[in-house]
C-alpha atoms as a PDB file:
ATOM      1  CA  UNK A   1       0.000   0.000   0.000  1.00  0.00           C
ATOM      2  CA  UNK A   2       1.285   3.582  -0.660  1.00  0.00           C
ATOM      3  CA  UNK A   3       2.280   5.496   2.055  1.00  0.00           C
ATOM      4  CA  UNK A   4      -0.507   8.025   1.844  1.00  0.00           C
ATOM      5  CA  UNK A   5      -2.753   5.265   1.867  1.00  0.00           C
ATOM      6  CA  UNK A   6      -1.881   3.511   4.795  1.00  0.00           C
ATOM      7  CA  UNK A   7      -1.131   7.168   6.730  1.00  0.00           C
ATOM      8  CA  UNK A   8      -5.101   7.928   5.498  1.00  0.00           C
ATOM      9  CA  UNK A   9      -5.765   4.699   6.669  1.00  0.00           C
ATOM     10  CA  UNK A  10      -4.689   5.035  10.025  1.00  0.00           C
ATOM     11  CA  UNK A  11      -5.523   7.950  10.849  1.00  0.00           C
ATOM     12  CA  UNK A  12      -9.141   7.233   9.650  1.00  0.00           C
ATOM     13  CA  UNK A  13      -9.072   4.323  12.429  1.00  0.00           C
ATOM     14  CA  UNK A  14      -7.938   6.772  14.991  1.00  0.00           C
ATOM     15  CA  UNK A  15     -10.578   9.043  14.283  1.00  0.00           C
ATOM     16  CA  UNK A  16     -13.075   6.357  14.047  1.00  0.00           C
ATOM     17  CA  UNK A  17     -11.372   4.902  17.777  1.00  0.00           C
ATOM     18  CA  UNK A  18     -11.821   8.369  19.099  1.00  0.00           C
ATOM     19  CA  UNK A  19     -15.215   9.598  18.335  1.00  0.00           C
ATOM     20  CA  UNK A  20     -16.637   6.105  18.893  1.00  0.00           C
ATOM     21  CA  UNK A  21     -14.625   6.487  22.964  1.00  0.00           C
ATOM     22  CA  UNK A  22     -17.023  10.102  22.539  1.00  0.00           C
ATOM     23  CA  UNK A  23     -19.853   8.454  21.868  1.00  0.00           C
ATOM     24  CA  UNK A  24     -19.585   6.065  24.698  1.00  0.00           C
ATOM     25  CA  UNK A  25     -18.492   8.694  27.315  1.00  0.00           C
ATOM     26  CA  UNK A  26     -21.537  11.194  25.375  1.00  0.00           C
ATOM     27  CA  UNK A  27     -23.871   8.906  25.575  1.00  0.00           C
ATOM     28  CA  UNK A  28     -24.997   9.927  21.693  1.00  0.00           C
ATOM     29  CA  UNK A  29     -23.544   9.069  18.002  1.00  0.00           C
ATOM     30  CA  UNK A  30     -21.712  11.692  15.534  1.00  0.00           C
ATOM     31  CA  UNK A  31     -21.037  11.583  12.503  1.00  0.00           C
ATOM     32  CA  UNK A  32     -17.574  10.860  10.789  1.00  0.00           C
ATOM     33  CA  UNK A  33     -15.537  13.620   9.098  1.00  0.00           C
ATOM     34  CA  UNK A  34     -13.421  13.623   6.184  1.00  0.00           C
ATOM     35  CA  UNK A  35     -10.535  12.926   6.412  1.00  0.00           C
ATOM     36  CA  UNK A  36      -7.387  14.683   4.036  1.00  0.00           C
ATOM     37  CA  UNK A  37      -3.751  14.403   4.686  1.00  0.00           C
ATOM     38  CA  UNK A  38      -3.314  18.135   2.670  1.00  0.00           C
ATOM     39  CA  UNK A  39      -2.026  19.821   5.446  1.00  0.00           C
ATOM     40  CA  UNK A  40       1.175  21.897   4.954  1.00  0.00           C
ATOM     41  CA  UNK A  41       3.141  24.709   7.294  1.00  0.00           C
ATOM     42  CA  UNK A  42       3.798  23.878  10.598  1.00  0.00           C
ATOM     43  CA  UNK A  43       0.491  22.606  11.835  1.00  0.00           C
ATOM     44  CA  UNK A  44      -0.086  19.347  12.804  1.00  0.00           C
ATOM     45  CA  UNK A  45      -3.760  19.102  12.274  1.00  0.00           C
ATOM     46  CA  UNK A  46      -7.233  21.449  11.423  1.00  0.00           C
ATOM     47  CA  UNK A  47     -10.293  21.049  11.935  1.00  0.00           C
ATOM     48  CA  UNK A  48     -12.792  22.735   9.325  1.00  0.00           C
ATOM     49  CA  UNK A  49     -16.056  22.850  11.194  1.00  0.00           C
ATOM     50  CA  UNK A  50     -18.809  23.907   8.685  1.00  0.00           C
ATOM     51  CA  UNK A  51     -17.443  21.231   6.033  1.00  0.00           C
ATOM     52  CA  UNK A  52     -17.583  18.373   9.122  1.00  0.00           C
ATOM     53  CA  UNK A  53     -13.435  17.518   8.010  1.00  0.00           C
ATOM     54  CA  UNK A  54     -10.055  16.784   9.643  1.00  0.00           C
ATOM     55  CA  UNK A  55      -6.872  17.625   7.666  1.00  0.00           C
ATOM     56  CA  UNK A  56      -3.548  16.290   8.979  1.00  0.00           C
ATOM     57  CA  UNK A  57       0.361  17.295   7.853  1.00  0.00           C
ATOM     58  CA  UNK A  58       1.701  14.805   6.305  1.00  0.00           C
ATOM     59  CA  UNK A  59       5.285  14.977   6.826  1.00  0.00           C
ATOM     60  CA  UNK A  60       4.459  16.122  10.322  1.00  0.00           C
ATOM     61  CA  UNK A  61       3.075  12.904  10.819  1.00  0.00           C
ATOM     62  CA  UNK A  62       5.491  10.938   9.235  1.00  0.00           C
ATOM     63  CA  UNK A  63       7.712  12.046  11.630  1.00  0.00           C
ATOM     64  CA  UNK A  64       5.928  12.186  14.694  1.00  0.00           C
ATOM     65  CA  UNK A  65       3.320   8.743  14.625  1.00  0.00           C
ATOM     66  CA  UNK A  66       3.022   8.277  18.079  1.00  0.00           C
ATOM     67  CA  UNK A  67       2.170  11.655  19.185  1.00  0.00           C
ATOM     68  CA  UNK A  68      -0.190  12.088  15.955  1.00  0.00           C
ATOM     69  CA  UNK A  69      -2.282   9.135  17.088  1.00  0.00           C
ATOM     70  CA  UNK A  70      -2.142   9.945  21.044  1.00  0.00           C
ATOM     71  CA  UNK A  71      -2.050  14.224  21.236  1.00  0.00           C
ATOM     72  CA  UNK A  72      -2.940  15.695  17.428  1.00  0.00           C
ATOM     73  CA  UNK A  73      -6.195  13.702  16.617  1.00  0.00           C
ATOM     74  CA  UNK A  74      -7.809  13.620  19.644  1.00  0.00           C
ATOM     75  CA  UNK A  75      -7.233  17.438  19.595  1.00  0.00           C
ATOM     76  CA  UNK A  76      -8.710  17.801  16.243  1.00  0.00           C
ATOM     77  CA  UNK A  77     -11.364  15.574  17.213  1.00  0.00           C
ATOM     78  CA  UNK A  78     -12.471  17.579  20.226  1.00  0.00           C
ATOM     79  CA  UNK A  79     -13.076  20.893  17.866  1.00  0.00           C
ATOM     80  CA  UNK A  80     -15.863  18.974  15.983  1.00  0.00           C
ATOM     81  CA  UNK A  81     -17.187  17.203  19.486  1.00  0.00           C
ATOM     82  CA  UNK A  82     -17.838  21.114  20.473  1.00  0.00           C
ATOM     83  CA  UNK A  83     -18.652  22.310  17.524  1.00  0.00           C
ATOM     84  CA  UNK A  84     -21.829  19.586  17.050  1.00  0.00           C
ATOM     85  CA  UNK A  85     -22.219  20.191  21.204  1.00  0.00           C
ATOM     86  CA  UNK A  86     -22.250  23.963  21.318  1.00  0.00           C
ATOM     87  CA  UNK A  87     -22.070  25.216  18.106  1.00  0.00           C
ATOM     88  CA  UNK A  88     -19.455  28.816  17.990  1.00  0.00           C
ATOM     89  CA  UNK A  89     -21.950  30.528  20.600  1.00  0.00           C
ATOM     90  CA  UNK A  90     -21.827  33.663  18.976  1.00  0.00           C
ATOM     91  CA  UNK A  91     -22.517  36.409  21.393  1.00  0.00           C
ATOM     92  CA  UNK A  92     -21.979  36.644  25.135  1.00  0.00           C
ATOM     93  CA  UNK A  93     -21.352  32.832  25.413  1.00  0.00           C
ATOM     94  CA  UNK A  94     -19.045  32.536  22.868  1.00  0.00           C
ATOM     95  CA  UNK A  95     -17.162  29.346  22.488  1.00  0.00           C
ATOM     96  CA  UNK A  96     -13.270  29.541  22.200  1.00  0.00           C
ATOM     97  CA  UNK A  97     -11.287  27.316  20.005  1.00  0.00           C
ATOM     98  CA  UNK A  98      -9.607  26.044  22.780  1.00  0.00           C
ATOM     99  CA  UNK A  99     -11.685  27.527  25.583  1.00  0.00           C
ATOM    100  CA  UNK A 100     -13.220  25.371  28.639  1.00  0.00           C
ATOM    101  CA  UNK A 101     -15.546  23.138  26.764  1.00  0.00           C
ATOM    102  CA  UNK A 102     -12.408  21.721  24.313  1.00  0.00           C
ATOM    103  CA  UNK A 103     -10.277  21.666  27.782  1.00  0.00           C
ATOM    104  CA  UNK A 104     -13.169  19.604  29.511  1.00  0.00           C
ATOM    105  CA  UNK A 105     -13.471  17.472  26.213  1.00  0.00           C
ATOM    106  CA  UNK A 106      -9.679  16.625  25.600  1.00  0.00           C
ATOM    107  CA  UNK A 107      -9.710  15.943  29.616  1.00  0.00           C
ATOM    108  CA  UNK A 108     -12.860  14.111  30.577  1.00  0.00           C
ATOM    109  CA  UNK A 109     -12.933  12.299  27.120  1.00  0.00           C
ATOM    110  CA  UNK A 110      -9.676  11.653  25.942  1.00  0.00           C
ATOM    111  CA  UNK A 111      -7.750  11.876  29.407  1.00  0.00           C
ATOM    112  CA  UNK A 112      -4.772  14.439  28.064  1.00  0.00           C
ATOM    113  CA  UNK A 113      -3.641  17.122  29.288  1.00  0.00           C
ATOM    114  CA  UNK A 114      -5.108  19.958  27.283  1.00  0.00           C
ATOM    115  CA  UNK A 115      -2.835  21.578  25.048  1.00  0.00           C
ATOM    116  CA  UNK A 116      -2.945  24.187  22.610  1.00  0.00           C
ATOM    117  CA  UNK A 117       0.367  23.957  20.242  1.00  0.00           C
ATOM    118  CA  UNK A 118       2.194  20.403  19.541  1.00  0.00           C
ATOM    119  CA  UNK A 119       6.086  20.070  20.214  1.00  0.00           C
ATOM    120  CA  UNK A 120       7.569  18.651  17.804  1.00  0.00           C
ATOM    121  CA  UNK A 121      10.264  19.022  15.556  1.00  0.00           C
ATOM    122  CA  UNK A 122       9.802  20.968  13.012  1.00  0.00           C
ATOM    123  CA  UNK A 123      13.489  20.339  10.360  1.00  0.00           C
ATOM    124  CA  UNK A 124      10.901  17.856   8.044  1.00  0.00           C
ATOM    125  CA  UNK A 125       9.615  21.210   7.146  1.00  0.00           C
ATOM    126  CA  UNK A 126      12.463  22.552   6.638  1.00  0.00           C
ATOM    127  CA  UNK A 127      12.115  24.688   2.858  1.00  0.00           C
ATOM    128  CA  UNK A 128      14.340  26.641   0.836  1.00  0.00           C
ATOM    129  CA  UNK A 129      14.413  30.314   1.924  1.00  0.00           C
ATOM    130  CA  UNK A 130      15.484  33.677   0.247  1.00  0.00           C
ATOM    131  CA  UNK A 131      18.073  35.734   1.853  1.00  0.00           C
ATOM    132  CA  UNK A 132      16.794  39.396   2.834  1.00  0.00           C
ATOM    133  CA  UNK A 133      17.890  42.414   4.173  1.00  0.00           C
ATOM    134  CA  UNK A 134      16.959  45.727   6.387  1.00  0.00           C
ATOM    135  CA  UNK A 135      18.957  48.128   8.103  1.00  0.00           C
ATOM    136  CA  UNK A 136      20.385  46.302  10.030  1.00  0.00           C
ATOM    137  CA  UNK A 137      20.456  42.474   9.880  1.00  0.00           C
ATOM    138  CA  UNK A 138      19.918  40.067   7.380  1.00  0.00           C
ATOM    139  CA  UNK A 139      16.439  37.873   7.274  1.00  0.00           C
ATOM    140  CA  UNK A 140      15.422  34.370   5.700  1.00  0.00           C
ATOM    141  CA  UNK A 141      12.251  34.418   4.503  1.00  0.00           C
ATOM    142  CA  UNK A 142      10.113  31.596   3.039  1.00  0.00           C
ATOM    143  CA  UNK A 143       9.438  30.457   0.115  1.00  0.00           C
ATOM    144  CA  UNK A 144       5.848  31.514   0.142  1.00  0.00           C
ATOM    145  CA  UNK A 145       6.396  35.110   1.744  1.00  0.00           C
ATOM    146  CA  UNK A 146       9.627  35.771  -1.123  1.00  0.00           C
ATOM    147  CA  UNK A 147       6.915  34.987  -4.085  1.00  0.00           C
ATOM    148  CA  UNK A 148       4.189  37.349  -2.115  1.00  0.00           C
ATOM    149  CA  UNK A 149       7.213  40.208  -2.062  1.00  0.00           C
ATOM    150  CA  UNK A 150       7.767  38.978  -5.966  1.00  0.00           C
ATOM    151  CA  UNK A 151       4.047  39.497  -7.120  1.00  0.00           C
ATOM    152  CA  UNK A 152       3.715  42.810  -4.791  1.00  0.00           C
ATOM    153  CA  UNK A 153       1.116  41.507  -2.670  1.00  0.00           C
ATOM    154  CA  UNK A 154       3.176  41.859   0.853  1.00  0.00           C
ATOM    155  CA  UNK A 155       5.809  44.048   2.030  1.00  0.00           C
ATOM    156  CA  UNK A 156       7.523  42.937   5.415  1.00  0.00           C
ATOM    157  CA  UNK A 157       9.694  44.883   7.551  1.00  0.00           C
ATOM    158  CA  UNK A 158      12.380  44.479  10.340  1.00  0.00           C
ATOM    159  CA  UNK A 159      11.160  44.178  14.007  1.00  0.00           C
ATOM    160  CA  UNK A 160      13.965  45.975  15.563  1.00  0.00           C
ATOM    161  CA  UNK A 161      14.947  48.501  12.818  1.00  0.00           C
ATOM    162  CA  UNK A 162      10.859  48.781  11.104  1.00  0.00           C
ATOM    163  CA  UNK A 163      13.261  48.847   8.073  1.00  0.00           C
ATOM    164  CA  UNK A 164      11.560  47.314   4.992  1.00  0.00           C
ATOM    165  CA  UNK A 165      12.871  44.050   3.838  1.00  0.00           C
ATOM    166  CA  UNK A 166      15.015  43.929   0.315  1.00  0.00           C
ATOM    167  CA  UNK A 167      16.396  40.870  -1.714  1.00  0.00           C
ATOM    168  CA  UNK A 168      19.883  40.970  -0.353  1.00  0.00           C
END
């Protein structure tokens, strides 16, 4: 099997193991989401609510297994539990990405600690970068914010200096 298959595949199980633990603990059914291993940058995983689907990094995951199966899906997971629970509570008792009812979720559900940002390494992602410059120090920037500069839609400057940045 291809190794997009099999790292759909099991992730699909692990969502599957984790809303079915939900259900139990919930005492009600959900539906399952879609799953897509599209994911890029330096998140692990995302949760689109409206469109009921998980997305998960690919080379994240290749590199991190373990944790994907025991931290980053149950995590994603718990944004669609709330979201079908509470909905976004717009107004006075709005819900927070990762406000109390996620933290009770990814506690009394799941049993982890809950946390907002994964750990883990990030060199898998590691891109090519464009050498820039200010006033005062030399900057990398990505590949995606050099072809932004290129096409004139973004300008970025310095934090110490406020100098704009130039291809060095």
């Amino acid at each position: 099997m291809p190794m997009h298959t099999t790292m759909h595949a099991a992730l699909s199980e692990r969502v599957d193991a984790c809303f079915t633990l939900a259900e139990a603990h919930l005492g009600r059914s959900f539906p399952r989401p879609q799953i897509r291993c599209d994911l890029r940058g330096r998140a692990a995983g995302s949760a689109r609510l409206q469109t009921w689907e998980l997305r998960f990094n690919p080379a994240l995951y290749q590199a991190n297994q373990a944790a994907f199966h025991a931290e980053v899906v149950p995590h994603e997971v718990a944004h669609l539990l709330v979201y079908a629970l509470w909905g976004t509570g717009r107004g006075k008792g709005r819900v927070l990405p990762h406000g109390r009812q996620w933290q009770s979720l990814m506690q009394e559900i799941f049993g982890l600690e809950p946390r907002v940002t994964h750990r883990f390494d990030l060199a898998p992602l590691a891109e090519r970068t464009f050498a820039y410059r200010c006033a005062c120090q030399q900057h990398q920037l990505s590949v995606r914010r050099h072809n932004k500069v290129r096409r004139g839609e973004a300008r970025y400057h310095c934090r110490h200096c406020r100098a704009e940045l130039i291809p060095a």
